[in-house]
N, C-alpha and C. Protein backbone atom coordinates (compact mmCIF):
# COMPACT_ATOMS: atom_id res chain seq x y z
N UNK A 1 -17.78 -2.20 -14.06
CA UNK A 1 -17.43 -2.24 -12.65
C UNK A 1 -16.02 -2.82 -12.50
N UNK A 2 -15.09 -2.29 -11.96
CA UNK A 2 -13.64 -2.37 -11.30
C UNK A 2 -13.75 -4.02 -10.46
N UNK A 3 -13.17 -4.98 -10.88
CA UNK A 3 -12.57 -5.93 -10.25
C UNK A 3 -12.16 -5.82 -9.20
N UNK A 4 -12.59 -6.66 -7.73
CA UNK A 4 -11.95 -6.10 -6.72
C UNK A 4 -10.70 -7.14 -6.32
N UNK A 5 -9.12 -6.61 -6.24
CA UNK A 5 -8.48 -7.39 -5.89
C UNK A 5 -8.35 -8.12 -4.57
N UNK A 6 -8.33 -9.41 -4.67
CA UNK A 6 -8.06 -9.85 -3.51
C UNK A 6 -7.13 -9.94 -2.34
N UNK A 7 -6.20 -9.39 -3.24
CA UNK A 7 -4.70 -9.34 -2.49
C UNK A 7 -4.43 -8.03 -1.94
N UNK A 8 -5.05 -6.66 -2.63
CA UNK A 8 -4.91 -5.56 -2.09
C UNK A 8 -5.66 -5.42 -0.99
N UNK A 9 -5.29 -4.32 0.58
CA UNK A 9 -6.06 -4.83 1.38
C UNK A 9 -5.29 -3.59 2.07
N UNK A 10 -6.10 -3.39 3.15
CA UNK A 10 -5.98 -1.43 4.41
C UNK A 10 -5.27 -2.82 5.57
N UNK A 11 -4.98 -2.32 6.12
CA UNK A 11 -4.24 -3.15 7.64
C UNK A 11 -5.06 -2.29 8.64
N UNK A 12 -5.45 -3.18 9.56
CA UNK A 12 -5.83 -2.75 10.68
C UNK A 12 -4.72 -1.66 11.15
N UNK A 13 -4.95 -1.11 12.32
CA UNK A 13 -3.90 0.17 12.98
C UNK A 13 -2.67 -0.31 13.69
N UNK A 14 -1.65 -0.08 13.25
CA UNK A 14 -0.21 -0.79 13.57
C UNK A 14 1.00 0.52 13.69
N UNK A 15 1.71 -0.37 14.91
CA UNK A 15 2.66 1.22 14.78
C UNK A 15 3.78 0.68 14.01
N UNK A 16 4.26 1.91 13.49
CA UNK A 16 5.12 2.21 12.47
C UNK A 16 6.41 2.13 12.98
N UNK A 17 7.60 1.14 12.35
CA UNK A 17 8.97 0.81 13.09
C UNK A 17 9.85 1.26 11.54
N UNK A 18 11.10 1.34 12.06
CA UNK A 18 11.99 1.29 10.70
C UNK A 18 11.47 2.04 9.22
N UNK A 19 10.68 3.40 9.36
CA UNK A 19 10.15 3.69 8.19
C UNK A 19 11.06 4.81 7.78
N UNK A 20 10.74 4.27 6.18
CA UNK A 20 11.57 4.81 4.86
C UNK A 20 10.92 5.11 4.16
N UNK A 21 10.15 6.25 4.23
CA UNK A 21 8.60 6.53 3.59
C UNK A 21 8.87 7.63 2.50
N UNK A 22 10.06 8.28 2.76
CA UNK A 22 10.36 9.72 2.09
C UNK A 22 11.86 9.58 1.45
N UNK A 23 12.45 8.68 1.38
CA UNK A 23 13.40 8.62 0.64
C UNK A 23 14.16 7.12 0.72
N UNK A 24 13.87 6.63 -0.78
CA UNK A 24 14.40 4.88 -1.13
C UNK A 24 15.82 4.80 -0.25
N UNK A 25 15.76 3.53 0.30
CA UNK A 25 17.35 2.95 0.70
C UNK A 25 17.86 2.18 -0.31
N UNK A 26 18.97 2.00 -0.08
CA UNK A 26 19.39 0.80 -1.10
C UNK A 26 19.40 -0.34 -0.69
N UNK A 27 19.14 -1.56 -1.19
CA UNK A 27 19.37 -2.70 -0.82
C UNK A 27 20.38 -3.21 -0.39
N UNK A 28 20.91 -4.80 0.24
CA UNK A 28 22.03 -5.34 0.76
C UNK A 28 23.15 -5.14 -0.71
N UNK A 29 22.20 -5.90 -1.55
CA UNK A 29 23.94 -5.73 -2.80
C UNK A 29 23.63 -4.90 -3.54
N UNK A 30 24.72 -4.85 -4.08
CA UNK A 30 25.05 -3.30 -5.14
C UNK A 30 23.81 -3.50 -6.17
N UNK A 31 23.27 -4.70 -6.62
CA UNK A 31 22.66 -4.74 -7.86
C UNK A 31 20.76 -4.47 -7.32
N UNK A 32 20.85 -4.68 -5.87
CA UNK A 32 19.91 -4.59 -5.47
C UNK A 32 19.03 -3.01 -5.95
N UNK A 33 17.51 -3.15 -6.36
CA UNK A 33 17.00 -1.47 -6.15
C UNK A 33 16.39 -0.90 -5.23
N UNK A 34 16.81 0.41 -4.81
CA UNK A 34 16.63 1.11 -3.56
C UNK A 34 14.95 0.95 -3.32
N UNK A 35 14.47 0.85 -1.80
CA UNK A 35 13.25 0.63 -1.78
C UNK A 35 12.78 1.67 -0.71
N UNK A 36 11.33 1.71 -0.57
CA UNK A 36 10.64 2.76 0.50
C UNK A 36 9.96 1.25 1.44
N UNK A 37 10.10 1.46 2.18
CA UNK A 37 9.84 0.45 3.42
C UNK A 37 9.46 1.17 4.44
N UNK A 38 9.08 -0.27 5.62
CA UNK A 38 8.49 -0.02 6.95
C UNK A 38 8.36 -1.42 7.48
N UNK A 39 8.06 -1.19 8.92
CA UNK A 39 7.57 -2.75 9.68
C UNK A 39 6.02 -2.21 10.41
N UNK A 40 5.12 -3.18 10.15
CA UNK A 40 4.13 -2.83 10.63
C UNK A 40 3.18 -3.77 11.98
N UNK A 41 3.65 -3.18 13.05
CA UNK A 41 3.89 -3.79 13.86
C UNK A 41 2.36 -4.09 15.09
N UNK A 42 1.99 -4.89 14.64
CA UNK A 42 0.29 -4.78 14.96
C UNK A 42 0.05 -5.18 16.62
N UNK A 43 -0.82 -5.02 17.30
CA UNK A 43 -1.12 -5.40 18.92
C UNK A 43 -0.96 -6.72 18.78
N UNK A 44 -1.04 -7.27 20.01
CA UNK A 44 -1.56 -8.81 20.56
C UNK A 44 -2.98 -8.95 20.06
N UNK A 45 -3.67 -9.77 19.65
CA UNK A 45 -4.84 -9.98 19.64
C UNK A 45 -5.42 -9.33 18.26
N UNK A 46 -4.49 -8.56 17.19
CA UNK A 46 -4.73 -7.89 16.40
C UNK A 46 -5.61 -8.27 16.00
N UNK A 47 -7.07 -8.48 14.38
CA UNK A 47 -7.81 -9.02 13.80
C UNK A 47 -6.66 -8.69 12.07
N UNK A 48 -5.61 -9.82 11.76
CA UNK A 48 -5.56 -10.02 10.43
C UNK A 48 -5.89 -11.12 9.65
N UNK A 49 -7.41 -11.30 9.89
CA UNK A 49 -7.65 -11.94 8.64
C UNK A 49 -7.72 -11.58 7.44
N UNK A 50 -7.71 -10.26 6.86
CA UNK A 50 -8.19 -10.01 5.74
C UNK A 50 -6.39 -10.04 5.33
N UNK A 51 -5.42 -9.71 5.76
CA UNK A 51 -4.41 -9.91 5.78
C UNK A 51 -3.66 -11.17 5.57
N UNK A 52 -4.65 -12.06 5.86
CA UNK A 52 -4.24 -13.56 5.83
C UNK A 52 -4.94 -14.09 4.74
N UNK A 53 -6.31 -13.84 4.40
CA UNK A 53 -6.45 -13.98 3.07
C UNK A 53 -5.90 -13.49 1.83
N UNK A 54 -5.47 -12.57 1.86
CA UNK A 54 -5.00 -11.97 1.01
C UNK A 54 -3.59 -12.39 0.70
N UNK A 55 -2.84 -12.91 1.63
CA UNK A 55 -1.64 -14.15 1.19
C UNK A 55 -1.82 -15.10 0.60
N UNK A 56 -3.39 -15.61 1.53
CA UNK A 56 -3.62 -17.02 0.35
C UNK A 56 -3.95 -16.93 -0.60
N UNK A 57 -4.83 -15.87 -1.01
CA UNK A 57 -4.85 -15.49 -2.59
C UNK A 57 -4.00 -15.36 -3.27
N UNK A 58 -3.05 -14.77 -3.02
CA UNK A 58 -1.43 -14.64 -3.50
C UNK A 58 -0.91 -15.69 -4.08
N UNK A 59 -0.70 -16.68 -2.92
CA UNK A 59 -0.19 -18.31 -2.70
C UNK A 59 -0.73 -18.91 -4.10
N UNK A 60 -2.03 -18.74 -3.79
CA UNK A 60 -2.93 -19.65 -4.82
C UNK A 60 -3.27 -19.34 -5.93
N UNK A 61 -2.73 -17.71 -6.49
CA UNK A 61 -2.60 -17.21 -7.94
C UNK A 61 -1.09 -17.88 -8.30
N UNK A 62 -0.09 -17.94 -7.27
CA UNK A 62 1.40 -18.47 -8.10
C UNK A 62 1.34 -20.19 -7.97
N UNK A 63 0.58 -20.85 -7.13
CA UNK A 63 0.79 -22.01 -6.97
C UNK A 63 -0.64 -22.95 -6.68
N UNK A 64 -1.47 -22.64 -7.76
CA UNK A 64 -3.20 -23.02 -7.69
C UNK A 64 -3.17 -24.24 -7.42
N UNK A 65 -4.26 -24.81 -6.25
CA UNK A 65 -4.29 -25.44 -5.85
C UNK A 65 -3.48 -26.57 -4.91
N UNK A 66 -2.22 -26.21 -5.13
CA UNK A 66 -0.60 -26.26 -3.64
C UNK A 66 -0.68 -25.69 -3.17
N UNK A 67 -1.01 -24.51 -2.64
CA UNK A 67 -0.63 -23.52 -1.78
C UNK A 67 -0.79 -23.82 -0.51
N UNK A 68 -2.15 -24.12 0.08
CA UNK A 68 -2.76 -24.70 1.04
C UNK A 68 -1.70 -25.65 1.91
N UNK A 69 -1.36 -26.37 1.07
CA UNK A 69 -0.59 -27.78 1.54
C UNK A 69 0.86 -27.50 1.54
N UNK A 70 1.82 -26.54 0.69
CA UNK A 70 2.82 -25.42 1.11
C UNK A 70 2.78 -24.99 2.46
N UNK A 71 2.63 -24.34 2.72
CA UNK A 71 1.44 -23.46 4.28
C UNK A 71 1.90 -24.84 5.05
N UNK A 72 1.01 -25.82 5.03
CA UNK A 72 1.08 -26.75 5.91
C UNK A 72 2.30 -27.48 6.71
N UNK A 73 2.88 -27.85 5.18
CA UNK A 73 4.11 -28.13 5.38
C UNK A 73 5.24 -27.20 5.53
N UNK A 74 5.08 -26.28 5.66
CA UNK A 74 5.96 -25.14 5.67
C UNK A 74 7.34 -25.39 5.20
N UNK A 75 6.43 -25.22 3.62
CA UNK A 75 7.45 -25.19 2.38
C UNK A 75 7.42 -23.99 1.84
N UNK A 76 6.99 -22.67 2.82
CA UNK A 76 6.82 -21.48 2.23
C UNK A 76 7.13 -20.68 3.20
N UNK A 77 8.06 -19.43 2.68
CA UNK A 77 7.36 -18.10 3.56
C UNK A 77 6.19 -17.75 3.91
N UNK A 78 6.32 -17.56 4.92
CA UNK A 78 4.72 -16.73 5.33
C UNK A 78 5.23 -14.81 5.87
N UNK A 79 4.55 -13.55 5.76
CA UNK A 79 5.13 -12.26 6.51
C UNK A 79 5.12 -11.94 7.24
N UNK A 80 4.31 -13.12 8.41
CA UNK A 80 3.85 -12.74 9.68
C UNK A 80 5.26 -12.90 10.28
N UNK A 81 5.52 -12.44 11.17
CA UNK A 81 6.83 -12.66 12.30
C UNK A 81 6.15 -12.89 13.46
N UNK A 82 6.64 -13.47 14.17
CA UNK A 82 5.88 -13.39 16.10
C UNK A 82 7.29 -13.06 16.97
N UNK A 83 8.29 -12.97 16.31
CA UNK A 83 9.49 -12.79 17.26
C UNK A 83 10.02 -11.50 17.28
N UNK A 84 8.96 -10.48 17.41
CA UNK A 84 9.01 -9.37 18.03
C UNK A 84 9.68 -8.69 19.34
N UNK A 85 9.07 -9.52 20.26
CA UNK A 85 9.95 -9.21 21.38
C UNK A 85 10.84 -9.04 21.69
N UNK A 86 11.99 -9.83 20.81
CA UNK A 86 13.80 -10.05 20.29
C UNK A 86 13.99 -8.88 20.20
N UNK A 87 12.99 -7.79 19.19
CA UNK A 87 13.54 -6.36 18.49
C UNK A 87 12.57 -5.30 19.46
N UNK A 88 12.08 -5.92 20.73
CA UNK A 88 11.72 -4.74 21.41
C UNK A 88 10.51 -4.41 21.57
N UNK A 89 9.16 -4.99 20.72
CA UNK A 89 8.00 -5.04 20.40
C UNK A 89 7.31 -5.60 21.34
N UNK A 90 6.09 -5.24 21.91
CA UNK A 90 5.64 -5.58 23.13
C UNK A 90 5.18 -7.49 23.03
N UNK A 91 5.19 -8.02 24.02
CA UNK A 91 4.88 -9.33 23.62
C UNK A 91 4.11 -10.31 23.22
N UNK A 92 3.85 -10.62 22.30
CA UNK A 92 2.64 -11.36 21.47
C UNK A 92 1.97 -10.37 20.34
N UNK A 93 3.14 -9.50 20.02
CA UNK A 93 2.61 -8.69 18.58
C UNK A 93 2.90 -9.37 17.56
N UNK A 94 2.53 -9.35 16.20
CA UNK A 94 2.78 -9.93 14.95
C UNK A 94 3.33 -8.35 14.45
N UNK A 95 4.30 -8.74 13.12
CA UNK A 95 4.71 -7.23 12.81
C UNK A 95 5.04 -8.40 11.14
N UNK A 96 4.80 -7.29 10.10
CA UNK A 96 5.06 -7.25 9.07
C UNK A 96 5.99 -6.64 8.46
N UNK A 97 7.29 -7.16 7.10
CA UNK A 97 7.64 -6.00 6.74
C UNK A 97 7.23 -5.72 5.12
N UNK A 98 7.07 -4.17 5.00
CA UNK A 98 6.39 -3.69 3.86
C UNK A 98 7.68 -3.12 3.07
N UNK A 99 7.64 -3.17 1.84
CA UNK A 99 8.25 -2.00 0.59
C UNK A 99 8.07 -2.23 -0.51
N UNK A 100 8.71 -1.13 -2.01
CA UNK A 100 8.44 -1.01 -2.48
C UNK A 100 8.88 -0.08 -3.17
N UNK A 101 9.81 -0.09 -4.57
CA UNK A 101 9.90 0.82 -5.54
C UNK A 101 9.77 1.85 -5.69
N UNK A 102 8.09 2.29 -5.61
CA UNK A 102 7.55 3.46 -5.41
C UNK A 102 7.14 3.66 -4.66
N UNK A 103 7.48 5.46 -4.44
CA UNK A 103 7.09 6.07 -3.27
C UNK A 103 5.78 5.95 -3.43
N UNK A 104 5.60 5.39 -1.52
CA UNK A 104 4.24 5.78 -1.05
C UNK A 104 3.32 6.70 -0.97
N UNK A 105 2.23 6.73 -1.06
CA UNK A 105 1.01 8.21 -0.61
C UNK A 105 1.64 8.23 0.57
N UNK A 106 1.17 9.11 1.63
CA UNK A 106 1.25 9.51 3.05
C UNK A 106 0.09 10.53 3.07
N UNK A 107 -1.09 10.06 3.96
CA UNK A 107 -1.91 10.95 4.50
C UNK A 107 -1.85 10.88 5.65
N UNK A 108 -2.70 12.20 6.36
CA UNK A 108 -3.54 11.96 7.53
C UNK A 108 -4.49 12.02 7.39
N UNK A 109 -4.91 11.38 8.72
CA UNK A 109 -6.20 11.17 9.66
C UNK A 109 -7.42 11.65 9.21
N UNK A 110 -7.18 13.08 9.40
CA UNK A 110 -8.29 14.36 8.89
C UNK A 110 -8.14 14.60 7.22
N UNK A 111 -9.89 15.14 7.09
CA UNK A 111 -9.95 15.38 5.63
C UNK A 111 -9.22 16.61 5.54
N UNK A 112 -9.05 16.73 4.17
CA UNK A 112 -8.04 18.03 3.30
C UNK A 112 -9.10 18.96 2.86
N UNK A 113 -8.85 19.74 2.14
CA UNK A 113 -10.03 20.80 1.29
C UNK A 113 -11.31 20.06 0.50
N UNK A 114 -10.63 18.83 -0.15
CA UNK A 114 -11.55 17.98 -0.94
C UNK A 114 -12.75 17.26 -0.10
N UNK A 115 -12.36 17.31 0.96
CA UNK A 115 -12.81 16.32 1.99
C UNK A 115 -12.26 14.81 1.90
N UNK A 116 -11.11 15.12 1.09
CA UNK A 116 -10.34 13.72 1.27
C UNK A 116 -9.45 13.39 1.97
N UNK A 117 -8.88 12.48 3.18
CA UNK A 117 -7.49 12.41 3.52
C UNK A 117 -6.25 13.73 3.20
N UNK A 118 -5.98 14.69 3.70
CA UNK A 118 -4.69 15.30 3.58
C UNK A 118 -3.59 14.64 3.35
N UNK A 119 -3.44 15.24 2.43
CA UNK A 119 -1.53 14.52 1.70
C UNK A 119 -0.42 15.11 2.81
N UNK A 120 0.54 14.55 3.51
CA UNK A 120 1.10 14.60 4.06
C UNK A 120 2.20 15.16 3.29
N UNK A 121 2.82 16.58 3.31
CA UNK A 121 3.73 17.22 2.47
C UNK A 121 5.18 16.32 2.33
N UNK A 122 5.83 16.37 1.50
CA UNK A 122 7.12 15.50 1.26
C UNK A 122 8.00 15.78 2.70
N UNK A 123 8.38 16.93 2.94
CA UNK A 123 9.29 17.37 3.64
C UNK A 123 8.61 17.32 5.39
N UNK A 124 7.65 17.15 5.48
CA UNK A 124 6.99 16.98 6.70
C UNK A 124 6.77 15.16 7.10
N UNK A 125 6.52 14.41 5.93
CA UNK A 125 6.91 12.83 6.29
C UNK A 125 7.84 12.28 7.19
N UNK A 126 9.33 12.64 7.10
CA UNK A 126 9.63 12.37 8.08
C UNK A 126 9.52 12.60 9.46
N UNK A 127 8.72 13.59 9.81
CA UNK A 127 8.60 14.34 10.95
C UNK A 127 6.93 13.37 11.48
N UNK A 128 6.26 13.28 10.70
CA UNK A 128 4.78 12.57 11.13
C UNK A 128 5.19 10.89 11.29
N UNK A 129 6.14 10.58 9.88
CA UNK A 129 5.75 9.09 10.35
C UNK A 129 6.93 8.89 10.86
N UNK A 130 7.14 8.90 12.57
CA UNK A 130 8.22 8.19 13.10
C UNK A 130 8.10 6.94 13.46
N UNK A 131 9.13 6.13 14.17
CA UNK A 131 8.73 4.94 14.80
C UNK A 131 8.37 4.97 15.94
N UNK A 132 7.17 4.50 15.49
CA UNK A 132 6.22 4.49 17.10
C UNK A 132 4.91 4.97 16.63
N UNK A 133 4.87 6.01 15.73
CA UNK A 133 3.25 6.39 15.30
C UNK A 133 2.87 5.37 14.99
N UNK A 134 1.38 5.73 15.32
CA UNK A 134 0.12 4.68 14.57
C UNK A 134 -0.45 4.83 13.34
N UNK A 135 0.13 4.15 12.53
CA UNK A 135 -1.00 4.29 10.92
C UNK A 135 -1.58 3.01 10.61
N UNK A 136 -2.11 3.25 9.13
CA UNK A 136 -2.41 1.77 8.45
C UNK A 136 -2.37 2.44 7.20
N UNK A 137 -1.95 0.88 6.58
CA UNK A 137 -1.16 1.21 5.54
C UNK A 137 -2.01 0.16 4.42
N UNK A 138 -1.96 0.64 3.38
CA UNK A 138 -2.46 -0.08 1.83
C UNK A 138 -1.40 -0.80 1.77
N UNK A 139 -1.20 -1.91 1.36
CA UNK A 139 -0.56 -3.58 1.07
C UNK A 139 -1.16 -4.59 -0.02
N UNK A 140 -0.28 -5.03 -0.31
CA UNK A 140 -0.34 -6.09 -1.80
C UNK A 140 0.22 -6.87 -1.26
N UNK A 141 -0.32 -8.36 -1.10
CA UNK A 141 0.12 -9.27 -1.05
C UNK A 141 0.64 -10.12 -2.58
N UNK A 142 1.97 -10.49 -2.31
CA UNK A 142 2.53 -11.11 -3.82
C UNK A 142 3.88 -11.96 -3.54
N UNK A 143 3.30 -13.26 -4.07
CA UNK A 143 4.24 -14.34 -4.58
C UNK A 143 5.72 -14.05 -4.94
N UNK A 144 6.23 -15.23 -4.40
CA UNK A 144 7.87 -15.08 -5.27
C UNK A 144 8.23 -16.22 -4.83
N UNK A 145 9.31 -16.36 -6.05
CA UNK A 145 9.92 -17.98 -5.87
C UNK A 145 11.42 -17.56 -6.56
N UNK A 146 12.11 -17.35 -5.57
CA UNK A 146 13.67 -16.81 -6.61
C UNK A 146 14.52 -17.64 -5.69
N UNK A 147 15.45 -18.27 -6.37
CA UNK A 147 16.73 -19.14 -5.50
C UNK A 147 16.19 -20.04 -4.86
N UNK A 148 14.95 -20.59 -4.79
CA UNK A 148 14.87 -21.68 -4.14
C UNK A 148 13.57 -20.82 -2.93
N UNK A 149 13.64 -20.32 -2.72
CA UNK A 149 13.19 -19.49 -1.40
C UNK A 149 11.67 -18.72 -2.04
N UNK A 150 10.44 -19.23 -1.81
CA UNK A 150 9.08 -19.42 -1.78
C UNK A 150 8.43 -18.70 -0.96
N UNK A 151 7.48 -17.69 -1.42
CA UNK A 151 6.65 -17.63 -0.26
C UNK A 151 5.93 -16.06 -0.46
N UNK A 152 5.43 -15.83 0.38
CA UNK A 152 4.66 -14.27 0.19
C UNK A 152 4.99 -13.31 0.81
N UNK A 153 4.70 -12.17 0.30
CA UNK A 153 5.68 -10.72 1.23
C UNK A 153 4.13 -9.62 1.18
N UNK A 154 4.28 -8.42 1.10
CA UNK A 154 3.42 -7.98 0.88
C UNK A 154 4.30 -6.46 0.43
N UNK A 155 3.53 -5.74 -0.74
CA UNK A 155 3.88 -4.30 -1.43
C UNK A 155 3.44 -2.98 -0.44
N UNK A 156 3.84 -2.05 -0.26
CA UNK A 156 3.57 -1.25 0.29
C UNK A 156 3.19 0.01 -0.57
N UNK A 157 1.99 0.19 -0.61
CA UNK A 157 1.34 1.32 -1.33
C UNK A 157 1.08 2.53 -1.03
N UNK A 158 0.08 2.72 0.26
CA UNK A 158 0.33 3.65 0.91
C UNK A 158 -0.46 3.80 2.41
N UNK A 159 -0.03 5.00 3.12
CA UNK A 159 0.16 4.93 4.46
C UNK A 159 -0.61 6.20 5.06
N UNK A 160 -1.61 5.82 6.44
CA UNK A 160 -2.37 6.60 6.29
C UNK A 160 -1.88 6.86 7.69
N UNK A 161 -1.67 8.40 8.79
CA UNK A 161 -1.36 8.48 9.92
C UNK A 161 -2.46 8.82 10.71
N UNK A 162 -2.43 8.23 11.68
CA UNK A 162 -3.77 7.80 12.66
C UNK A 162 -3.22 8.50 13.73
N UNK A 163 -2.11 8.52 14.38
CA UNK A 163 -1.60 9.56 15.76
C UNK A 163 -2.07 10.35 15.61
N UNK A 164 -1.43 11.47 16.34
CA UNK A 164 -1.62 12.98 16.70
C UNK A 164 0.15 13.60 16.89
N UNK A 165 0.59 12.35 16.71
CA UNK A 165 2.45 12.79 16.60
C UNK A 165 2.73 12.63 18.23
N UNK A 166 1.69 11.89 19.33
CA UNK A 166 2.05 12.19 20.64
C UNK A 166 2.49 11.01 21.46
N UNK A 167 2.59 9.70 20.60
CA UNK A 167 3.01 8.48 20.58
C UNK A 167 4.28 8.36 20.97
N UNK A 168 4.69 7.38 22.00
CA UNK A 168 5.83 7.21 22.27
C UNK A 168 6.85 6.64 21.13
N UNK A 169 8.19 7.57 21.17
CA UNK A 169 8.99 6.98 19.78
C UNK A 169 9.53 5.62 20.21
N UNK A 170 9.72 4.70 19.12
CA UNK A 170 10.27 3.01 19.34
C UNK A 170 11.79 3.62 19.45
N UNK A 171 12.04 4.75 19.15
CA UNK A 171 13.10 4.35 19.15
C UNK A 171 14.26 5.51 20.25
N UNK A 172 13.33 6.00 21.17
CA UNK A 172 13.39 6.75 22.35
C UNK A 172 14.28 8.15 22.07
N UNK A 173 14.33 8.18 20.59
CA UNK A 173 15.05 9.79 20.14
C UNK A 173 13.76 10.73 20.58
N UNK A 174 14.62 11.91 20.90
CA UNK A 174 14.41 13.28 21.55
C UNK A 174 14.45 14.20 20.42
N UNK A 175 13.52 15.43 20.61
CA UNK A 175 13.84 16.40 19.68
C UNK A 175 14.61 17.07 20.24
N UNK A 176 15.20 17.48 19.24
CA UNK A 176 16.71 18.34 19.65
C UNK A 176 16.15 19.64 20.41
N UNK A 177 14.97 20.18 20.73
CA UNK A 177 14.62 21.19 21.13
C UNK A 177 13.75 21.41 22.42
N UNK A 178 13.66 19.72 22.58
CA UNK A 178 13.69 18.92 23.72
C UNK A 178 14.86 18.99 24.59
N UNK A 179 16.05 18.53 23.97
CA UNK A 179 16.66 17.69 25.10
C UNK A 179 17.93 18.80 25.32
N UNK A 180 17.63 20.14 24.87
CA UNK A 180 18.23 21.44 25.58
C UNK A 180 17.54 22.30 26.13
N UNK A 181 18.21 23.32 26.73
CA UNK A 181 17.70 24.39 27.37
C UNK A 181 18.01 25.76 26.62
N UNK A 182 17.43 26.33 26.70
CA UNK A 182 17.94 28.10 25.85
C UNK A 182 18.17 28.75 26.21
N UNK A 183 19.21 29.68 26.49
CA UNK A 183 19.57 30.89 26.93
C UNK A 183 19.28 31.87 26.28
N UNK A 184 17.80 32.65 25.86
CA UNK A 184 17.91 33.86 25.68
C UNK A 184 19.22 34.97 26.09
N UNK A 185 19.81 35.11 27.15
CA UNK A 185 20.43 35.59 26.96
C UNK A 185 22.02 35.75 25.89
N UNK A 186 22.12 34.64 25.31
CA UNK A 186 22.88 34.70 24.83
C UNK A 186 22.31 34.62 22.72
N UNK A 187 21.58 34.81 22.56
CA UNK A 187 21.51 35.06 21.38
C UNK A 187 22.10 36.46 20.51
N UNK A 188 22.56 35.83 19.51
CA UNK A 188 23.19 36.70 18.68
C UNK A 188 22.40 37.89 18.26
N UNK A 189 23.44 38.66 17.86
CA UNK A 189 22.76 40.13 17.79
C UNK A 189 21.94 39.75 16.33
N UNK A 190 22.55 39.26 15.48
CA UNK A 190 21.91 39.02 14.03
C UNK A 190 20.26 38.54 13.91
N UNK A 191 19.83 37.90 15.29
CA UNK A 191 19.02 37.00 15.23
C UNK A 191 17.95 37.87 16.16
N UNK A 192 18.49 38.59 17.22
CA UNK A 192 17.55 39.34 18.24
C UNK A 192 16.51 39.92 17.63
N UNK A 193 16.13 40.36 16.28
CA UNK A 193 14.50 40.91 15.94
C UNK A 193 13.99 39.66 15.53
N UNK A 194 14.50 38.71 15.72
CA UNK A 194 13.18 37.38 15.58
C UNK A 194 13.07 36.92 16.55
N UNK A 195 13.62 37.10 17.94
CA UNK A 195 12.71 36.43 18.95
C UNK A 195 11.88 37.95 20.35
């Protein structure tokens, strides 16, 4: 029987801000490696406990039996943020940020042929997970202590889309096919047996 990790863990349903799901960025310095990211930006009133255990497990695999009292004294990072509102986020949300090396899964909602989750095609990712959809996402919570600076983050594994794509965008972009009008009459002759 498979060990169950404590630190790996599904997130309740959170909308999706700043996602880099389909192609690594690079980091601030040159030496930095490019990552797939997101912010996962949960309601008021969310339920993350399993989310919160799963830090302290973290905590308490790099620093057994301190961790607790770290936390307390806030001699540590923690990933929760509450200062959402600053970046636009409705008020009293918690938001996380996720990444990670490797590219993420991306499903949806609905089963596939297998009856499993549908894989969300490479070239269609950016188009499903914008900012503002609703998913939940697979996360690793994990330790680090580099430069002085302590505390827990969480891995981003993979990401499951819960919308319908009809979610307001965070970031109030328009489709380009939206925010014109068409003149049939003026289409090119080259193009007139396709419409």
């Amino acid at each position: 029987m498979a060990k169950i990790d404590p630190m790996l863990v599904v997130t309740p349903e959170a909308t999706l801000s700043y996602p880099h799901l389909d192609k690594a960025q690079p980091g601030q310095k040159a030496t930095d490696k490019a990552k797939f990211s997101g912010t996962l930006v949960f309601d008021p009133g969310a339920d993350l406990k399993t989310l919160e255990a799963a830090v302290m497990a973290a905590g308490e695999e790099k620093w057994p039996g301190k961790f607790a009292e770290m936390v307390r004294i806030q001699a540590v990072r923690l990933p929760f943020r509450k200062d959402g509102e600053a970046k636009g986020y409705k008020p009293g949300s918690i938001f996380i940020n996720v990444r990670s090396e490797q590219k993420p899964g991306v499903v949806y909602r609905h089963a596939g042929p297998d009856g499993k989750p549908a894989i969300v095609p490479d070239d269609k990712i950016r188009e499903v997970a914008y900012p503002g959809e609703r998913v939940r996402a697979q996360i690793r919570a994990f330790p680090y202590d580099n430069s002085g600076n302590k505390g827990v983050s969480f891995a981003l594994n993979n990401v499951q889309i819960m919308g319908n794509g009809t979610a307001p965008r965070l970031d109030n972009r328009q489709a380009a096919t939206d925010a014109f009008d068409a003149d049939l009459n003026t289409v090119p002759a080259s193009l007139k047996g396709l419409y």
